[in-house]
Protein backbone atom coordinates (compact mmCIF):
# COMPACT_ATOMS: atom_id res chain seq x y z
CA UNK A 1 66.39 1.97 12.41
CA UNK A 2 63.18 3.17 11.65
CA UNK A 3 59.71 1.73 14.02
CA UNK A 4 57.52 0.62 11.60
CA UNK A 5 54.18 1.44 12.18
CA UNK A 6 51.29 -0.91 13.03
CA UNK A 7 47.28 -0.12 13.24
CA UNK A 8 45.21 2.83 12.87
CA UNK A 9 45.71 6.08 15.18
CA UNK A 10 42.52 6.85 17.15
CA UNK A 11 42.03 9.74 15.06
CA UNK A 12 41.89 7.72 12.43
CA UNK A 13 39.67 5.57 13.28
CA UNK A 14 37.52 8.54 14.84
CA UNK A 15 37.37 10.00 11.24
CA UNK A 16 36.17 6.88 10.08
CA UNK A 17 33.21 6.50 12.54
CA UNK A 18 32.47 10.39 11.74
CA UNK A 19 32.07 9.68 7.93
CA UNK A 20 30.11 6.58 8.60
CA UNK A 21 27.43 8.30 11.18
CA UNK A 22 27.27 11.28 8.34
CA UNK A 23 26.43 8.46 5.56
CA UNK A 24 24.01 6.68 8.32
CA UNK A 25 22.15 10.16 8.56
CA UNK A 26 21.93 10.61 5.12
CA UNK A 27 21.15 6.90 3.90
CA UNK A 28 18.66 6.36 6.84
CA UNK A 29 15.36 8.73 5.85
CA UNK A 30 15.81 8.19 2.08
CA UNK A 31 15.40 4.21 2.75
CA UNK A 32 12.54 4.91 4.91
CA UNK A 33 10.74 7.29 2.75
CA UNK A 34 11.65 3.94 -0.33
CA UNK A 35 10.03 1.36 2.45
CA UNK A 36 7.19 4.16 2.13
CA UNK A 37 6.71 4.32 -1.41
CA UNK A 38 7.11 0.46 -1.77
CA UNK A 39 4.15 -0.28 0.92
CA UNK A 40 1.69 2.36 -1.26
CA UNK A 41 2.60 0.86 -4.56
CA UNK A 42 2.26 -2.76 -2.64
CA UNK A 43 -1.20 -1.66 -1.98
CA UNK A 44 -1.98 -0.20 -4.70
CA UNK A 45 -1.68 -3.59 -6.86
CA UNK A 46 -3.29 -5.43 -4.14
CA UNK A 47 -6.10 -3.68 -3.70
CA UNK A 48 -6.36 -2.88 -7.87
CA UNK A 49 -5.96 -6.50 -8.39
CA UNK A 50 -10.02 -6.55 -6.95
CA UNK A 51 -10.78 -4.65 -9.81
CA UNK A 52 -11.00 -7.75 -12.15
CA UNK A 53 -13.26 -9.12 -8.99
CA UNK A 54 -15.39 -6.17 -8.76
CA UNK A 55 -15.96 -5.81 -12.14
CA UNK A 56 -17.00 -9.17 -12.91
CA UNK A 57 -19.52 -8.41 -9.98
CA UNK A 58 -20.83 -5.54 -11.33
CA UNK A 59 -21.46 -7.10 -14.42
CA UNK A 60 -23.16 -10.30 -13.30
CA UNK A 61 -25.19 -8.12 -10.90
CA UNK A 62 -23.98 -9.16 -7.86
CA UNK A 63 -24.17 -6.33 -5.90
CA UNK A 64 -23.77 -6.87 -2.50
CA UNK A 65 -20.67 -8.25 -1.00
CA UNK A 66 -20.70 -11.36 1.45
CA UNK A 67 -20.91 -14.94 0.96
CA UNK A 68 -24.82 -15.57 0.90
CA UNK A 69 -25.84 -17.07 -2.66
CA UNK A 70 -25.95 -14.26 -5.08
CA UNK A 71 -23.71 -12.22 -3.33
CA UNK A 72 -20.13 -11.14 -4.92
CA UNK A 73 -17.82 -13.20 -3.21
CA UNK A 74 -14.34 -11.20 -3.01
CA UNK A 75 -12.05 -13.46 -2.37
CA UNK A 76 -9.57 -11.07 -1.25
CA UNK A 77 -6.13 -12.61 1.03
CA UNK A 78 -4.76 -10.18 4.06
CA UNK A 79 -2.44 -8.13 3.60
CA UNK A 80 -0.10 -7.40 6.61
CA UNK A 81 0.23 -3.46 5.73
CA UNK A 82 -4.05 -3.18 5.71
CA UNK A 83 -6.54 -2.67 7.93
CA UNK A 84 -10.42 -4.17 7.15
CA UNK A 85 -12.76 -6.89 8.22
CA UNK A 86 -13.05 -10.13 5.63
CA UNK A 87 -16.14 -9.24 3.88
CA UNK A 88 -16.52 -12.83 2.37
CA UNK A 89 -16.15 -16.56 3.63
CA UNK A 90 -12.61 -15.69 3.71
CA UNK A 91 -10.71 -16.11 7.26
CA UNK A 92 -7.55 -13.62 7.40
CA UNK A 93 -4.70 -14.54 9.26
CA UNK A 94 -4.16 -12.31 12.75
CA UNK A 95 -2.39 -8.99 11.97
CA UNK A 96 -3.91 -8.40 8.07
CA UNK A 97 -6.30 -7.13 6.85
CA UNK A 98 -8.28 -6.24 2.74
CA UNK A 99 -9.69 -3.53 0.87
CA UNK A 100 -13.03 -3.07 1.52
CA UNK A 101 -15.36 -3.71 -1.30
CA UNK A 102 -18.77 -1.53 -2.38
CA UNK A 103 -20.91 -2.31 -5.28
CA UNK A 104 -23.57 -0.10 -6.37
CA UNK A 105 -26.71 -0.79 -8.08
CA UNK A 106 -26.05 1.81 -10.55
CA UNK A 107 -22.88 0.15 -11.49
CA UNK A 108 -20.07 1.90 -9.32
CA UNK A 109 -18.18 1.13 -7.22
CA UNK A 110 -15.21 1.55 -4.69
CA UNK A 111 -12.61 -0.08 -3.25
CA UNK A 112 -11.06 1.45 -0.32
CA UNK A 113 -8.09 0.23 1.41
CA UNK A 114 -6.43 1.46 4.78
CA UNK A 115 -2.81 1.54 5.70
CA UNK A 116 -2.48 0.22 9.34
CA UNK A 117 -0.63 -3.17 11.00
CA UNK A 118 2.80 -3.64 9.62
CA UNK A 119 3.00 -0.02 7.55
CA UNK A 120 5.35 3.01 7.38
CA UNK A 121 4.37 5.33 10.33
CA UNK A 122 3.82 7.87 7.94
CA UNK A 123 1.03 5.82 6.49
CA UNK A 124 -0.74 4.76 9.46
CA UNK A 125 -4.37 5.16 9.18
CA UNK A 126 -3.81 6.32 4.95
CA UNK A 127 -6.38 5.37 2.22
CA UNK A 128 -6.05 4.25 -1.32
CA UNK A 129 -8.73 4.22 -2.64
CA UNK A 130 -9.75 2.79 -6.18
CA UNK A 131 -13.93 4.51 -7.53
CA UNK A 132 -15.57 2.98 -11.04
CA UNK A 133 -17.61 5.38 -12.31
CA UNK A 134 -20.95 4.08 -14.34
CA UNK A 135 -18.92 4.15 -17.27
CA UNK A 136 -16.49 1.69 -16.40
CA UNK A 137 -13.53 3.50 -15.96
CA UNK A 138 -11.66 3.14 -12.88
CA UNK A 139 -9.98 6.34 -10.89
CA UNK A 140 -7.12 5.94 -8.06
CA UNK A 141 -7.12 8.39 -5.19
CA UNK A 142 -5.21 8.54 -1.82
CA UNK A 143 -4.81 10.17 1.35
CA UNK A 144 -1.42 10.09 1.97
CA UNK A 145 1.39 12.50 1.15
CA UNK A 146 2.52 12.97 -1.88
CA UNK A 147 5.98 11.97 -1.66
CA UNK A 148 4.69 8.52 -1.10
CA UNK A 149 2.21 8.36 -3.65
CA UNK A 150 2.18 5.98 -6.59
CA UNK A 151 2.72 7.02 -10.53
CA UNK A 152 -1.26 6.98 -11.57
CA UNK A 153 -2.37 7.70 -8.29
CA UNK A 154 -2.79 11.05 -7.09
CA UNK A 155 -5.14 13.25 -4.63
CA UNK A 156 -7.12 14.29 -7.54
CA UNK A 157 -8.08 10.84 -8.62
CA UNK A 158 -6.01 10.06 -11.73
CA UNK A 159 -7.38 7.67 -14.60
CA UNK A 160 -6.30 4.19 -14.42
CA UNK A 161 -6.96 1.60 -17.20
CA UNK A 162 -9.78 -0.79 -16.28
């Protein structure tokens, strides 16, 4: 009579582990370099959504940013992926950070946030950066590398809808 046989040989299972560690090695940098991509285009709407602030700013003629009676008031929340001082009456939570806000008195202005806290390690100490030109049209630009960066924002400032 014939043994029957029961389990997996260790070569098997050896096999197994070998084709799971090649997957691992594979699968590993392309979900860090996603995590990557997902933080910039995070930031990217976070720190565009100021636009609408900004803008309003620019056209009441609020320029200067703070919390002092005729001042813009930004109202921006922390983000845990920034770095950046609250620039209004707004209290951030320990670890976050916002975009920091300039308004010019010819009608421009930027809005410049910095990767740092809880972000990739590849975009530690990044910029995106969002510039309104006098016109009223608003331009993305960043620092960090391109394989990270968001459709509509690129190195050479692309043009973003206002």
């Amino acid at each position: 009579m014939k043994a029957i046989q029961k389990g997996f040989t260790l070569i098997e299972l050896m096999i197994v582990i070998a084709i799971i560690g090649i997957l691992a090695a594979i699968a590993l940098p392309m979900y860090q370099n996603y995590i990557a991509r997902s933080q910039v285009a995070r930031v990217m709407g976070e720190s565009g959504n100021l636009k609408t602030v900004a803008e309003t700013c620019v056209l009441d003629g609020k320029f200067t940013v703070g919390s002092a009676a005729g001042n813009c008031h930004i109202g921006a929340t922390g983000s845990n992926l920034l770095t950046g001082a609250a620039q209004s009456s707004e209290t951030l939570a320990t670890g976050t950070g916002v975009p920091q806000v300039t308004l010019n008195n010819n009608g421009t202005a930027t809005i410049v946030a910095e990767f740092g806290n809880n972000a990739a390690a590849d975009l530690q100490k990044e910029t995106l950066t969002w510039t309104r030109s006098t016109d009223g049209t608003w331009t993305c630009s960043t620092s960090v590398k391109e394989k990270y960066r968001a459709s509509g924002c690129s190195a050479t400032s692309a043009t973003a809808t206002p």
